[in-house]
N, C-alpha and C. Protein backbone atom coordinates (compact mmCIF):
# COMPACT_ATOMS: atom_id res chain seq x y z
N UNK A 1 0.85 -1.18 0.00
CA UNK A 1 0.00 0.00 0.00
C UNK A 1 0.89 1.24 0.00
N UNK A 2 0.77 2.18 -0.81
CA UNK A 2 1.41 3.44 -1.03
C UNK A 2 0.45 4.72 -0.54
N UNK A 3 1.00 4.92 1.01
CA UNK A 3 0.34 6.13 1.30
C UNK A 3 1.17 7.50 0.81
N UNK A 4 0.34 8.69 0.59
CA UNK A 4 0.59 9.92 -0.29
C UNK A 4 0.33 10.80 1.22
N UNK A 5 1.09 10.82 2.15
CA UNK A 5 1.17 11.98 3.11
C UNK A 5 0.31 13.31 3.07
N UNK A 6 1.34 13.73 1.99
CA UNK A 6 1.03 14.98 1.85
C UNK A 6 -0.23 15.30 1.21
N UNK A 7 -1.25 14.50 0.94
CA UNK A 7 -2.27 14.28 -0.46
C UNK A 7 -2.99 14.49 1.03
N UNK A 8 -2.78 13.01 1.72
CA UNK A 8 -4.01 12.81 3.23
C UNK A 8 -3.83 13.85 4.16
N UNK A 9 -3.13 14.61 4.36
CA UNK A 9 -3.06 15.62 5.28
C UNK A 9 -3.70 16.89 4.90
N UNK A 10 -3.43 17.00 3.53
CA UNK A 10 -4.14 17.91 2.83
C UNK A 10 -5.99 18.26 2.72
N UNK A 11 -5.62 17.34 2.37
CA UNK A 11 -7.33 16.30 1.83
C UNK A 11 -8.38 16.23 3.65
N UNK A 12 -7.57 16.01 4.27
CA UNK A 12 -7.79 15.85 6.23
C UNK A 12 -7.82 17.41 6.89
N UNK A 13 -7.52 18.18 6.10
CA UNK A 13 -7.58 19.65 7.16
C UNK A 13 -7.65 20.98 5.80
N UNK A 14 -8.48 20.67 4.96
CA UNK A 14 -8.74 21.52 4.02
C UNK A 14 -10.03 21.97 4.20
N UNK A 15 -10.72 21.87 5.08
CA UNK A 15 -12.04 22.02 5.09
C UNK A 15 -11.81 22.52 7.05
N UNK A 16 -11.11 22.58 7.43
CA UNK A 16 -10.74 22.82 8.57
C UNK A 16 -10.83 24.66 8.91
N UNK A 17 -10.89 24.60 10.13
CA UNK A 17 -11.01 26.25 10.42
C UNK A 17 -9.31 26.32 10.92
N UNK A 18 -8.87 27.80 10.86
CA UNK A 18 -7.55 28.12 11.35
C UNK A 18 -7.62 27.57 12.88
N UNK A 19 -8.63 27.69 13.98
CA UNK A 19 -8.41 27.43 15.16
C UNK A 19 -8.47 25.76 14.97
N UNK A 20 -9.12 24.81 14.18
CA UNK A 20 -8.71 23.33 14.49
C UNK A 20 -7.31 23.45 13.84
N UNK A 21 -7.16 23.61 13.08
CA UNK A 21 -5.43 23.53 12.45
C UNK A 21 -4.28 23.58 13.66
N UNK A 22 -4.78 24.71 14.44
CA UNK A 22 -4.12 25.10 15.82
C UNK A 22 -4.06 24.24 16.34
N UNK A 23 -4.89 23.94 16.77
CA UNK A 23 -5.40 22.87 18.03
C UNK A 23 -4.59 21.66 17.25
N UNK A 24 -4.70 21.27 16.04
CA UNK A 24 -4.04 20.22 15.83
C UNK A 24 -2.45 19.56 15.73
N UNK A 25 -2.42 21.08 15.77
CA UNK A 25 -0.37 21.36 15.92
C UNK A 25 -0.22 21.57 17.36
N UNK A 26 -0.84 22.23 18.36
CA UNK A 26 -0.65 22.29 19.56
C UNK A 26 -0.76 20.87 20.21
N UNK A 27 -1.65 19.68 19.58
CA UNK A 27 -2.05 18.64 20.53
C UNK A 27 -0.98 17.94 19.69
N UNK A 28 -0.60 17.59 18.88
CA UNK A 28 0.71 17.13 18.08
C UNK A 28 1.68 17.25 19.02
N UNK A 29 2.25 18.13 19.12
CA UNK A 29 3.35 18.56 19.48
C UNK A 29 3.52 18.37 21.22
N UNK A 30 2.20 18.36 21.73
CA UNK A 30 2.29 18.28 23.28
C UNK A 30 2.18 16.64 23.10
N UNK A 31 1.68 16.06 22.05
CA UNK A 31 1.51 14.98 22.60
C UNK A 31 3.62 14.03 22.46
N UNK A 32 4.08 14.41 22.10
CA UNK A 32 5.82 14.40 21.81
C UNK A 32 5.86 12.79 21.03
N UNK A 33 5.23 12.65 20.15
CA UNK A 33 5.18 11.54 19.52
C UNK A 33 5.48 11.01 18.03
N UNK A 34 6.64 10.33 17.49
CA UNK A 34 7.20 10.36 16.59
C UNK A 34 5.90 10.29 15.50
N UNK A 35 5.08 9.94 15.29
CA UNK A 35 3.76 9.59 14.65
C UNK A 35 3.22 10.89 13.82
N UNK A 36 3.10 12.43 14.39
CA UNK A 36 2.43 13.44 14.61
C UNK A 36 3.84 14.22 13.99
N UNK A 37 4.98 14.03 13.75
CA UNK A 37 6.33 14.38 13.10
C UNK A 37 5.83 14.65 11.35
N UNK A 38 5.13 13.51 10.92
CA UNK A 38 5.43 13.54 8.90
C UNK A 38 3.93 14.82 9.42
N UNK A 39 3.06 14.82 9.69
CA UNK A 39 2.03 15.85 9.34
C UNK A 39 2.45 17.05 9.52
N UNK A 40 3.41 17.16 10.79
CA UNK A 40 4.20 18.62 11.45
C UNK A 40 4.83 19.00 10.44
N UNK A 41 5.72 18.08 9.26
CA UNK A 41 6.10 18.39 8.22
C UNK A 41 6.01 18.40 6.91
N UNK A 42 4.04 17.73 6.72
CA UNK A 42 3.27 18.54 5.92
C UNK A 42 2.92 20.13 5.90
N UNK A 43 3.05 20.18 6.93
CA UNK A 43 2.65 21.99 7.31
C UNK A 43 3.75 22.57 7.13
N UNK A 44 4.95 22.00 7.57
CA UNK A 44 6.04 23.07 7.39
C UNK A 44 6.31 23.29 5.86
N UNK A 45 6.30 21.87 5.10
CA UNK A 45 6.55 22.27 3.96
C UNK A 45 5.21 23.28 3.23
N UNK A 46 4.17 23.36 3.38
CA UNK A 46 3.23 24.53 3.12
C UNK A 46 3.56 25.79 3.50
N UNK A 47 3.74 25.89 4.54
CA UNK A 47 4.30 27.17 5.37
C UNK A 47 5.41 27.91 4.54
N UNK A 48 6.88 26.81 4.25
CA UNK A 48 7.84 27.30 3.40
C UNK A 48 7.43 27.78 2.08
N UNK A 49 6.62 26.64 1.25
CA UNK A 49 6.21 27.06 -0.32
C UNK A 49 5.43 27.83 -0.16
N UNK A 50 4.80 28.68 0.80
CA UNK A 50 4.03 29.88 0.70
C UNK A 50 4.50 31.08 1.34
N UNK A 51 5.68 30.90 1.38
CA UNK A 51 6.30 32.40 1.98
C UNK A 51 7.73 32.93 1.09
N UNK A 52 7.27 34.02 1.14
CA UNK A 52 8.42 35.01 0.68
C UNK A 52 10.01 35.15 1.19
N UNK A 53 10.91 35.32 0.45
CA UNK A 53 12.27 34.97 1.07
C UNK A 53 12.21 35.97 2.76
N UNK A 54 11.46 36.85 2.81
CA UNK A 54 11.41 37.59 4.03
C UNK A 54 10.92 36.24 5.16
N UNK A 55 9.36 35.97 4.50
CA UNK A 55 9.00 34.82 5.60
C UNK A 55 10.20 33.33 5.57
N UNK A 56 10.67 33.16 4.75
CA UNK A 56 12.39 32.07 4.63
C UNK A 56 12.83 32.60 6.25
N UNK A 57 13.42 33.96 6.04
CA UNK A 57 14.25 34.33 6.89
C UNK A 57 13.84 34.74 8.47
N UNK A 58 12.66 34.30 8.17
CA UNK A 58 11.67 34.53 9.71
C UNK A 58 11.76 32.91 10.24
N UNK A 59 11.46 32.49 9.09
CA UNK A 59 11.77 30.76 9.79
C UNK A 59 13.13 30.31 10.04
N UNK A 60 13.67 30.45 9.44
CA UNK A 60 14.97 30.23 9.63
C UNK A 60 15.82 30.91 10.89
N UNK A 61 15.74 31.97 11.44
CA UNK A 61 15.59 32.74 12.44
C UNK A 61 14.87 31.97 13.65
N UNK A 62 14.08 31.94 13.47
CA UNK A 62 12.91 31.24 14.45
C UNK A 62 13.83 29.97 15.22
N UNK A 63 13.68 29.25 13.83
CA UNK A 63 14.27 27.68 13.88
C UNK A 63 15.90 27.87 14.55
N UNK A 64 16.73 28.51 14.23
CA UNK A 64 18.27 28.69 14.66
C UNK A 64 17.97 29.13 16.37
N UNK A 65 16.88 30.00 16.75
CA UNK A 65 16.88 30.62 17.96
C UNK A 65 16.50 28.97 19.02
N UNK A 66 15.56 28.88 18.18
CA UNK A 66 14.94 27.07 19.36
C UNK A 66 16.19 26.35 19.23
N UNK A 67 17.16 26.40 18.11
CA UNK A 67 18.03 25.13 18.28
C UNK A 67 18.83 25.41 19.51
């Protein structure tokens, strides 16, 4: 079976409001579970292909400060 991640995650929170999206990265992430990792990085890769080299350098920033 060939699952498409990025297709089901898509397809799973496209019809979603900004506050479940939240809620779904906040309960992800509290829950600290390798599982809840490939969706965290369905979003990131959205996040990146929709931002401007300014928003690049906000993440990247961001990301260097947590490391």
């Amino acid at each position: 079976m060939n699952v498409d991640i990025r297709t089901h995650i898509k397809e799973n929170f496209k019809n979603s409001s900004k506050e479940e999206i939240k809620d779904s990265i906040v309960a992800g992430i509290a829950a600290n579970e390798e599982i809840t990792l490939p969706g965290l990085g369905v979003f990131f890769e959205i996040l990146w292909m929709n931002s401007d080299e300014q928003g690049h350098e906000y993440i990247l920033d961001t990301l260097k400060k947590g490391l």
